[in-house]
PDB file of N, CA and C in Angstrom:
ATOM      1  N   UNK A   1      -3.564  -0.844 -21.456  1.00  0.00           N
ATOM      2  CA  UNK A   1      -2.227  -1.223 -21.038  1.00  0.00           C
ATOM      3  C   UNK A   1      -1.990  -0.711 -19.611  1.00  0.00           C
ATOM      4  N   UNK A   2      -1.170  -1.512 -18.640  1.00  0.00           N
ATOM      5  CA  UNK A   2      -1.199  -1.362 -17.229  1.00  0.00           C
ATOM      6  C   UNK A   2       0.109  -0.424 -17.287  1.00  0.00           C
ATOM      7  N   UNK A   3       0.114   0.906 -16.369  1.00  0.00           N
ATOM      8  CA  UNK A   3       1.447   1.291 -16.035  1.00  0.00           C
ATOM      9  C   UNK A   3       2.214   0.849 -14.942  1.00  0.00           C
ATOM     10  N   UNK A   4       3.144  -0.056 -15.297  1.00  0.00           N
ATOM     11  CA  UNK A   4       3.974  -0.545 -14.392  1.00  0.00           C
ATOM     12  C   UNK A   4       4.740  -0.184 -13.510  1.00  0.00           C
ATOM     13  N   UNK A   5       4.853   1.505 -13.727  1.00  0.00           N
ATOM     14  CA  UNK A   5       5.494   2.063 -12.499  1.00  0.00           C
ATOM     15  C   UNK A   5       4.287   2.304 -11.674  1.00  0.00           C
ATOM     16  N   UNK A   6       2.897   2.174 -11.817  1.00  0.00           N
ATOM     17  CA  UNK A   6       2.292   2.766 -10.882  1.00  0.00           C
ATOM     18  C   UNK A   6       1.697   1.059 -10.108  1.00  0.00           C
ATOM     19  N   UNK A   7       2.632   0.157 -10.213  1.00  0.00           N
ATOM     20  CA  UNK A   7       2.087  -1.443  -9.763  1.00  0.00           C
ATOM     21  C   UNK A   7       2.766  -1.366  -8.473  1.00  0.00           C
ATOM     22  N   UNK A   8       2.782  -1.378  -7.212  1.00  0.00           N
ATOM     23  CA  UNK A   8       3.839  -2.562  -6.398  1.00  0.00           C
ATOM     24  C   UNK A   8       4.061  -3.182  -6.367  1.00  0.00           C
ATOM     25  N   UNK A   9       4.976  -4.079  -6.323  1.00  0.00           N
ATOM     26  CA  UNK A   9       6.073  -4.827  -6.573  1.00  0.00           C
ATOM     27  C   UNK A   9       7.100  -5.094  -5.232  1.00  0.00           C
ATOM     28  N   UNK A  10       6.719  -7.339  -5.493  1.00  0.00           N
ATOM     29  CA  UNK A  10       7.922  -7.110  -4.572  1.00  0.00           C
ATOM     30  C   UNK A  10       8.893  -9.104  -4.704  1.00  0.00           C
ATOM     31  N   UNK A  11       9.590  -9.211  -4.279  1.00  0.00           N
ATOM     32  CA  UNK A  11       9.852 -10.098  -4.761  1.00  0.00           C
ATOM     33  C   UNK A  11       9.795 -11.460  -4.256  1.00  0.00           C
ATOM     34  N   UNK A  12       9.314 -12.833  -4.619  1.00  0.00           N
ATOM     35  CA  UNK A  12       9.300 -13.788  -4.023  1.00  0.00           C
ATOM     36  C   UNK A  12      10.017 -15.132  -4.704  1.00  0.00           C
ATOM     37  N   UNK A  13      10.830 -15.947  -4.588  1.00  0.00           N
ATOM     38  CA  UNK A  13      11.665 -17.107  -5.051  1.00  0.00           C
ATOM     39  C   UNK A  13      11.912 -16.706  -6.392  1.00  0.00           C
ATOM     40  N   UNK A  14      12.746 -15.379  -6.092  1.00  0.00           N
ATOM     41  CA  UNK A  14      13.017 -14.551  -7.333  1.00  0.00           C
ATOM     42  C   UNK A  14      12.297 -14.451  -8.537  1.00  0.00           C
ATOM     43  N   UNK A  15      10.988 -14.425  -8.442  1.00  0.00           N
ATOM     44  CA  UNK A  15      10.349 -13.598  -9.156  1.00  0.00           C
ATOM     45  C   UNK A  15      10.018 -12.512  -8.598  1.00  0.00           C
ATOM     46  N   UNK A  16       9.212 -11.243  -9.577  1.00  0.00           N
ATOM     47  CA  UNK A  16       8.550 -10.242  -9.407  1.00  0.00           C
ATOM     48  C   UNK A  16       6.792 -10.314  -8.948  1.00  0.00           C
ATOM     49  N   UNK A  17       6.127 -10.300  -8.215  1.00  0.00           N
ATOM     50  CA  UNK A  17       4.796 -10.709  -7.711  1.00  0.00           C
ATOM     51  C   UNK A  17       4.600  -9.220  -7.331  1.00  0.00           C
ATOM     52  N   UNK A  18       2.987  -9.230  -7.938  1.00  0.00           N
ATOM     53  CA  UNK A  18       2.560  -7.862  -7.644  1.00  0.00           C
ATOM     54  C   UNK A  18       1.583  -7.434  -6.106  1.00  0.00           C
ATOM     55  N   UNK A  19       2.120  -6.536  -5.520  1.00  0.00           N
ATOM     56  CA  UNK A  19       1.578  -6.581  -3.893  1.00  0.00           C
ATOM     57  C   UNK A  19      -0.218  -5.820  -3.837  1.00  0.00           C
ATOM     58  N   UNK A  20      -1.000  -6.519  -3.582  1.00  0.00           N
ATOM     59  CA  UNK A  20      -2.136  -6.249  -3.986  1.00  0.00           C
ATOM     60  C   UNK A  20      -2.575  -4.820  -2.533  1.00  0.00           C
ATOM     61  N   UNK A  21      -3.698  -4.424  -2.418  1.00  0.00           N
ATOM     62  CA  UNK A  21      -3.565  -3.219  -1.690  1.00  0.00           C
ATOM     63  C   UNK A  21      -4.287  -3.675  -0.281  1.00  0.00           C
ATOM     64  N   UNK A  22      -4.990  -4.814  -0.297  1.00  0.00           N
ATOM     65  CA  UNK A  22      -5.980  -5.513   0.754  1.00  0.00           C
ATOM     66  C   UNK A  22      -4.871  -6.569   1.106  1.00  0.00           C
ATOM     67  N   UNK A  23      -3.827  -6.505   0.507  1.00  0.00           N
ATOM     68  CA  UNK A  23      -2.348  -7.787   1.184  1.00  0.00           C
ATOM     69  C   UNK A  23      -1.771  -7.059   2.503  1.00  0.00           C
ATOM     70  N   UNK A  24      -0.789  -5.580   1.791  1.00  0.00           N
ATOM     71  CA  UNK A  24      -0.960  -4.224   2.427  1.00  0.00           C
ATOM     72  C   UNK A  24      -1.529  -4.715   4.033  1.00  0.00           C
ATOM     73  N   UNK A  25      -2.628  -4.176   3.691  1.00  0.00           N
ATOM     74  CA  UNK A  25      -3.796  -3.534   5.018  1.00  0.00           C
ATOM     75  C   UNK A  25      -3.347  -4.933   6.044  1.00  0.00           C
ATOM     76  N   UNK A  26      -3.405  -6.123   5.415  1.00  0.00           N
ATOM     77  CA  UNK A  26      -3.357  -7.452   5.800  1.00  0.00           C
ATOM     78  C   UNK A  26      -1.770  -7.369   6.828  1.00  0.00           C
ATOM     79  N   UNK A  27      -1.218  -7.419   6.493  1.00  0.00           N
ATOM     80  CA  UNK A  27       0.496  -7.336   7.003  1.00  0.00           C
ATOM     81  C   UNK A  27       0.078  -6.458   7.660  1.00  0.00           C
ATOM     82  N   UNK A  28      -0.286  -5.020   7.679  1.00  0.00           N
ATOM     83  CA  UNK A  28       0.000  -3.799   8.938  1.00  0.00           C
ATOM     84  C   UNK A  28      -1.172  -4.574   9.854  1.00  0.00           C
ATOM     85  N   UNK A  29      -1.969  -5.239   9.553  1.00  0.00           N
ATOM     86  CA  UNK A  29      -2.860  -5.508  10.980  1.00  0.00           C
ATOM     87  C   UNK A  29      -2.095  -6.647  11.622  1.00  0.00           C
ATOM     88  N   UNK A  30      -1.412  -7.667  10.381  1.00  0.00           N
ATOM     89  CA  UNK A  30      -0.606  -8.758  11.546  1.00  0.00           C
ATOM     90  C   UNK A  30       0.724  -8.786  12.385  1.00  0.00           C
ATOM     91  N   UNK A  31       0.957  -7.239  11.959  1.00  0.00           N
ATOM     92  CA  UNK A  31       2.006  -6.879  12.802  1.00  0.00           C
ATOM     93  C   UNK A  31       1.953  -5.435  13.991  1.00  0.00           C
ATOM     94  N   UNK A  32       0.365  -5.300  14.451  1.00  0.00           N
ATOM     95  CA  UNK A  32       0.262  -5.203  15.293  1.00  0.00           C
ATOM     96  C   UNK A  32       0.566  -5.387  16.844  1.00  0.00           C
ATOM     97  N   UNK A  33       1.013  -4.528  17.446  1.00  0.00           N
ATOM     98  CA  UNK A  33       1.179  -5.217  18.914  1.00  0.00           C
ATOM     99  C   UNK A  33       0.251  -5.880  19.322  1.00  0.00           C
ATOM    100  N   UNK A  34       0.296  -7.040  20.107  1.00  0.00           N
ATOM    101  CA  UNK A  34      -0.714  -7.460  21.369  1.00  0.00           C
ATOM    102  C   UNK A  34      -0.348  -7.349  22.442  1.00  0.00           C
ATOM    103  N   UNK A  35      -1.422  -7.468  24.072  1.00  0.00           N
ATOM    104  CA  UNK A  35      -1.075  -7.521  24.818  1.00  0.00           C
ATOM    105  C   UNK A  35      -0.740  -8.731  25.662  1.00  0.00           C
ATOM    106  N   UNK A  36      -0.953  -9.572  25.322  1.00  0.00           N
ATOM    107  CA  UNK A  36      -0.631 -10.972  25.669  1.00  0.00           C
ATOM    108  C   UNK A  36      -0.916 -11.757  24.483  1.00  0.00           C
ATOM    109  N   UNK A  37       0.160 -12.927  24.475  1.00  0.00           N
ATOM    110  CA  UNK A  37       0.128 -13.945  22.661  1.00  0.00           C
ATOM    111  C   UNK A  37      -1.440 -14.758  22.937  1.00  0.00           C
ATOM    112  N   UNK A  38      -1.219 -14.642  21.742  1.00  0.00           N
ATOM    113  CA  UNK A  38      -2.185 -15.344  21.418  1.00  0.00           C
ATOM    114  C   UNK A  38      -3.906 -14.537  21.524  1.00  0.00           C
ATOM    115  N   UNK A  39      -3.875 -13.358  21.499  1.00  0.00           N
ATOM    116  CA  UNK A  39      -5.344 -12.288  21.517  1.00  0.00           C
ATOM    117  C   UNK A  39      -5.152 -11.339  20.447  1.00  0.00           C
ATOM    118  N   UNK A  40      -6.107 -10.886  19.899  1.00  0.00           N
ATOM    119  CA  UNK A  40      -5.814 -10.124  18.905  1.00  0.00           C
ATOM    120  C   UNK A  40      -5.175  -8.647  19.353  1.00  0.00           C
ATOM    121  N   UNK A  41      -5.081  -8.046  18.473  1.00  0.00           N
ATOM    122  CA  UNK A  41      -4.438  -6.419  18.902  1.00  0.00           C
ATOM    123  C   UNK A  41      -5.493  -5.524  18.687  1.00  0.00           C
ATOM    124  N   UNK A  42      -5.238  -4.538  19.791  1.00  0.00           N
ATOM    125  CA  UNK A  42      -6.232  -3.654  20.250  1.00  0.00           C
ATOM    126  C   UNK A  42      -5.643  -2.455  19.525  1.00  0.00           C
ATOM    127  N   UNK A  43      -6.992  -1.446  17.889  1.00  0.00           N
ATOM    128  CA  UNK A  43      -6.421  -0.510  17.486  1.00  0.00           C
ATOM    129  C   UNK A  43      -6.964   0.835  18.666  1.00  0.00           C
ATOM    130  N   UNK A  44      -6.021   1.413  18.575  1.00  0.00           N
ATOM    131  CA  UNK A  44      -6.235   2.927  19.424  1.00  0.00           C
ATOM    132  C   UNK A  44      -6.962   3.754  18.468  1.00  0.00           C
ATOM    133  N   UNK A  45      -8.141   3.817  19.505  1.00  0.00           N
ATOM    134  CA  UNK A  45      -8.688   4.831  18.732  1.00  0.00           C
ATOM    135  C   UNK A  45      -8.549   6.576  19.359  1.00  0.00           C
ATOM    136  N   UNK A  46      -8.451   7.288  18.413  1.00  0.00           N
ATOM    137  CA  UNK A  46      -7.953   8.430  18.885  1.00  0.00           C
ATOM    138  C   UNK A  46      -8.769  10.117  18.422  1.00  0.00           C
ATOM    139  N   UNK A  47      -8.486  11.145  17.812  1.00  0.00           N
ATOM    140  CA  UNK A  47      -9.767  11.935  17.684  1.00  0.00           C
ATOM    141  C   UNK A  47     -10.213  11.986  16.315  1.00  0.00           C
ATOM    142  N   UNK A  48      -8.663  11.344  15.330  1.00  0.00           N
ATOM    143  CA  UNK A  48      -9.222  10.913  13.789  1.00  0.00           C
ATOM    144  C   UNK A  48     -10.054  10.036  13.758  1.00  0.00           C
ATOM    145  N   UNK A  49     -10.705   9.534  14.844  1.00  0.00           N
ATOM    146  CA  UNK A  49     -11.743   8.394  14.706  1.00  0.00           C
ATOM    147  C   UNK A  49     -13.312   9.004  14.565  1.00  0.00           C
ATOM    148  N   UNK A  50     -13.512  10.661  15.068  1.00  0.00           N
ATOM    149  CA  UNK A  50     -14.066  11.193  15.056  1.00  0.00           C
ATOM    150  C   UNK A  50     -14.466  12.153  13.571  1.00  0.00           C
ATOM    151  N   UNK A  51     -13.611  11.665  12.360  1.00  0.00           N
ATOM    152  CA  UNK A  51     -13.341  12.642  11.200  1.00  0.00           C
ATOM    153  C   UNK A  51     -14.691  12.417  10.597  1.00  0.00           C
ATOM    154  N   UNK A  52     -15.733  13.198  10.192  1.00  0.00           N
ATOM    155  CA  UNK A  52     -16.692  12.556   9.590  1.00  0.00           C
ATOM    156  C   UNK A  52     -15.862  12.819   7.886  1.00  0.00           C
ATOM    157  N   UNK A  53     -16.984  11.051   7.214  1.00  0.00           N
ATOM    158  CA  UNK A  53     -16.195  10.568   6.644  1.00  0.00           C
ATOM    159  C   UNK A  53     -17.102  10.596   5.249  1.00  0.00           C
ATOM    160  N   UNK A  54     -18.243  11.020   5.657  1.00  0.00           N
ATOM    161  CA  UNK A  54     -19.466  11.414   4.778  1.00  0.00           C
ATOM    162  C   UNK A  54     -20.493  12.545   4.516  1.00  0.00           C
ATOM    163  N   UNK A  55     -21.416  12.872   4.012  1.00  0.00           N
ATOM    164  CA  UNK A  55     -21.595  13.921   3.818  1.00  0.00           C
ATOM    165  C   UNK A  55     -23.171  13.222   3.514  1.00  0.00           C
ATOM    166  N   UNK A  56     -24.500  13.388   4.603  1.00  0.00           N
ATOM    167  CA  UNK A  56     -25.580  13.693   4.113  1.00  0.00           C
ATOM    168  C   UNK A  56     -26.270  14.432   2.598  1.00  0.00           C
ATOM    169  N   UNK A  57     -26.306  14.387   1.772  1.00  0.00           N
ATOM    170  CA  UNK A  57     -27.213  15.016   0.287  1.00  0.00           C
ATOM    171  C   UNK A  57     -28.467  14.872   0.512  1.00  0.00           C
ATOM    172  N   UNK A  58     -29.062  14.192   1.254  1.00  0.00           N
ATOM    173  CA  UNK A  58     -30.514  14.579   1.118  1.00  0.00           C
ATOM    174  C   UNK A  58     -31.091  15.555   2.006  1.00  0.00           C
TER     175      UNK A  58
END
């Protein structure tokens, strides 16, 4: 059984539609600034780009 408080949720031609997490990511990249229309948007990269994000085991 799914827990429904732990779903997002949001609403469309008044229903309830569930907001998937790769929709998310989708919207914050298309509302990116650009610098002129019509080019994509440039992310800043900054020193969290540097976080290592893995860990060698062998």
């Amino acid at each position: 059984m799914t827990d429904k408080g732990s779903i997002a949720t949001g609403m469309a031609k008044d229903t309830i539609r569930e907001i998937k997490e790769w929709q998310a990511i989708m919207d914050h990249l298309r509302n990116l600034p650009v610098k002129n229309p019509g080019e994509l948007p440039v992310i800043q990269v900054d020193e969290r780009a540097v976080e290592v994000r893995a860990i060698n085991a062998a």
